[in-house]
C-alpha atoms as a PDB file:
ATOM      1  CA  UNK A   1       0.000   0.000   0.000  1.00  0.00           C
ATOM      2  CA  UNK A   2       1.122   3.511  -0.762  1.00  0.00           C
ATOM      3  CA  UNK A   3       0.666   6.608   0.951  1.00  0.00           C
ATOM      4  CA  UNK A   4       1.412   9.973  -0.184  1.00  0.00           C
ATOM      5  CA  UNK A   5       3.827  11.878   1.930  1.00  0.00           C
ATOM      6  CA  UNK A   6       2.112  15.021   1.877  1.00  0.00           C
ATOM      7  CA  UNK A   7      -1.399  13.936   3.922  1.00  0.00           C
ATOM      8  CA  UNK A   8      -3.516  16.825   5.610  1.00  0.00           C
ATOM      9  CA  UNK A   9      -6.284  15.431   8.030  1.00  0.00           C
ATOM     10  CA  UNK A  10      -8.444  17.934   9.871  1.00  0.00           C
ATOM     11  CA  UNK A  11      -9.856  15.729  12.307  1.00  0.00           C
ATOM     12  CA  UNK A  12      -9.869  15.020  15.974  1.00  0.00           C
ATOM     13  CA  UNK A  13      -8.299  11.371  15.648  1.00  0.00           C
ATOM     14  CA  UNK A  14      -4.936  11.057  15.733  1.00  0.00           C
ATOM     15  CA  UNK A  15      -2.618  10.541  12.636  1.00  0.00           C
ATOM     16  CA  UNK A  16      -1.351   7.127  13.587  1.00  0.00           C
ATOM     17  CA  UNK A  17      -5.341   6.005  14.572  1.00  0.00           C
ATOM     18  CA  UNK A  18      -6.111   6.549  10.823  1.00  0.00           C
ATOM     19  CA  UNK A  19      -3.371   5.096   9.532  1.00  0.00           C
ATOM     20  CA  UNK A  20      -3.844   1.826  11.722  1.00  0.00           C
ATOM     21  CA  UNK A  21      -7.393   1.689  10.007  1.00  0.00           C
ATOM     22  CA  UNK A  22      -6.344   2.108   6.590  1.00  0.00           C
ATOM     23  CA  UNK A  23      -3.584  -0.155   7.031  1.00  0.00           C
ATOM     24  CA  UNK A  24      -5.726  -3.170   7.304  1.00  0.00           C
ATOM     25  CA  UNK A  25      -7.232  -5.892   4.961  1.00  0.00           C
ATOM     26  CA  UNK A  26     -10.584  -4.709   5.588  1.00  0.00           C
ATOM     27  CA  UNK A  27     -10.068  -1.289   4.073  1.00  0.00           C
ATOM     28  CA  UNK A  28      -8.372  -3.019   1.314  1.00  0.00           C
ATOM     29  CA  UNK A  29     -11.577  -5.523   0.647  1.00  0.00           C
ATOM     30  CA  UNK A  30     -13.892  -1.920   1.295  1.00  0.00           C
ATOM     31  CA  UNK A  31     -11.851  -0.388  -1.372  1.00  0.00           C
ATOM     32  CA  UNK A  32     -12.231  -3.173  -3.384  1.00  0.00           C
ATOM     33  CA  UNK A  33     -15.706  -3.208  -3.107  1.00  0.00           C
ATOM     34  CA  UNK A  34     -15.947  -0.015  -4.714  1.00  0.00           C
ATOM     35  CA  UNK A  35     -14.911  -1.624  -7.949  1.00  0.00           C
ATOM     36  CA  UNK A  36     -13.208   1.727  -9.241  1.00  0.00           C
ATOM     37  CA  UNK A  37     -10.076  -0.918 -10.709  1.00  0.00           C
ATOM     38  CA  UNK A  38      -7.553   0.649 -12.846  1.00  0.00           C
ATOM     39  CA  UNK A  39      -5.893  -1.255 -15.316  1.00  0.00           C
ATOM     40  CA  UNK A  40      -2.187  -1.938 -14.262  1.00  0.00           C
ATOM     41  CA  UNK A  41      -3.818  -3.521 -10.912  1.00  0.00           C
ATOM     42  CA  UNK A  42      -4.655  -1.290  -9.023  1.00  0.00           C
ATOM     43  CA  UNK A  43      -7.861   0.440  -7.280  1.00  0.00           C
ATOM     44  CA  UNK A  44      -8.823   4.342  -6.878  1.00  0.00           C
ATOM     45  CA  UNK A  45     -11.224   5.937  -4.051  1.00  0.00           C
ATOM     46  CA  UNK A  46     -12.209   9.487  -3.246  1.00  0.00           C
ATOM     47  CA  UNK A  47     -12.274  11.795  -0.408  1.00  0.00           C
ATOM     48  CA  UNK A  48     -15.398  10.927   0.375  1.00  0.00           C
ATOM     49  CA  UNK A  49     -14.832   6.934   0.247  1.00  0.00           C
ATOM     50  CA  UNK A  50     -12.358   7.530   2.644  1.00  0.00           C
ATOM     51  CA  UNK A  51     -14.124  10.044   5.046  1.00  0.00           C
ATOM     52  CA  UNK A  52     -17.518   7.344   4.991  1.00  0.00           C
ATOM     53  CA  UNK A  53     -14.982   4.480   5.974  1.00  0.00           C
ATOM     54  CA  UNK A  54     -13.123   6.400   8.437  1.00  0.00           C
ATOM     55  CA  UNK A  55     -16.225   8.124  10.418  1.00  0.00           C
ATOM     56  CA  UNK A  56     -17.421   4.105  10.104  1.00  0.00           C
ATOM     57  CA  UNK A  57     -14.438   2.239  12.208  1.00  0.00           C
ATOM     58  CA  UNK A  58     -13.148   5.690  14.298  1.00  0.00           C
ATOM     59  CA  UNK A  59     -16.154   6.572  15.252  1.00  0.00           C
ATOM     60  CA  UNK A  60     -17.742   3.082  15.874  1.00  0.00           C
ATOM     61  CA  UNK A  61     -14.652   2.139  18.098  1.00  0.00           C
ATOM     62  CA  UNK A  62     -14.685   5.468  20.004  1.00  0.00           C
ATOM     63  CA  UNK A  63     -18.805   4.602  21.076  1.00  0.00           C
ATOM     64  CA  UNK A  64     -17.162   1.620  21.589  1.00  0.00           C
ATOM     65  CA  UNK A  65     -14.498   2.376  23.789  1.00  0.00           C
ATOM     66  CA  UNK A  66     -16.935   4.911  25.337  1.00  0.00           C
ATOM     67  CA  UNK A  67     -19.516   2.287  26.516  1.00  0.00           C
ATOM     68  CA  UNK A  68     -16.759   0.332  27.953  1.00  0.00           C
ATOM     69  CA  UNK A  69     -15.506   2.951  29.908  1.00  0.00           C
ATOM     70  CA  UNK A  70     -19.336   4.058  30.870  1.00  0.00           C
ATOM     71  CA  UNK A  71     -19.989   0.492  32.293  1.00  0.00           C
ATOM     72  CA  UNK A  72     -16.862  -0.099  34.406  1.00  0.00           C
ATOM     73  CA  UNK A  73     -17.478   3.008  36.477  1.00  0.00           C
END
């Protein structure tokens, strides 16, 4: 997987917690599921692919996360 060097994320998740979600085989199989292949192998996704599959894992794990920490106190 390649990543352009110059990435700027306005969000309020961390650099490294998007790039451990992205970094997986399940946003490899989501972008895959776009079926925007390119010949020469490879896929392509927007802005917008990424945003919907980002607010999708971050945001599920931080309710999550949240819950947990909600029921042990």
């Amino acid at each position: 997987m390649i990543f352009c060097k110059r990435t700027y994320i306005l969000s309020d998740f961390s650099f490294k917690e998007i790039e451990n979600v992205v970094k997986t085989e399940s946003f490899m199989n989501y972008i895959k599921s776009l079926k925007k292949y390119k010949s020469g192998g490879y896929y392509t996704f927007s802005s917008l692919d990424l945003k919907k599959y980002l607010i999708h894992k971050l945001e599920r794990n931080e309710n999550v996360e949240q819950e947990l920490f909600e029921s042990t106190n």
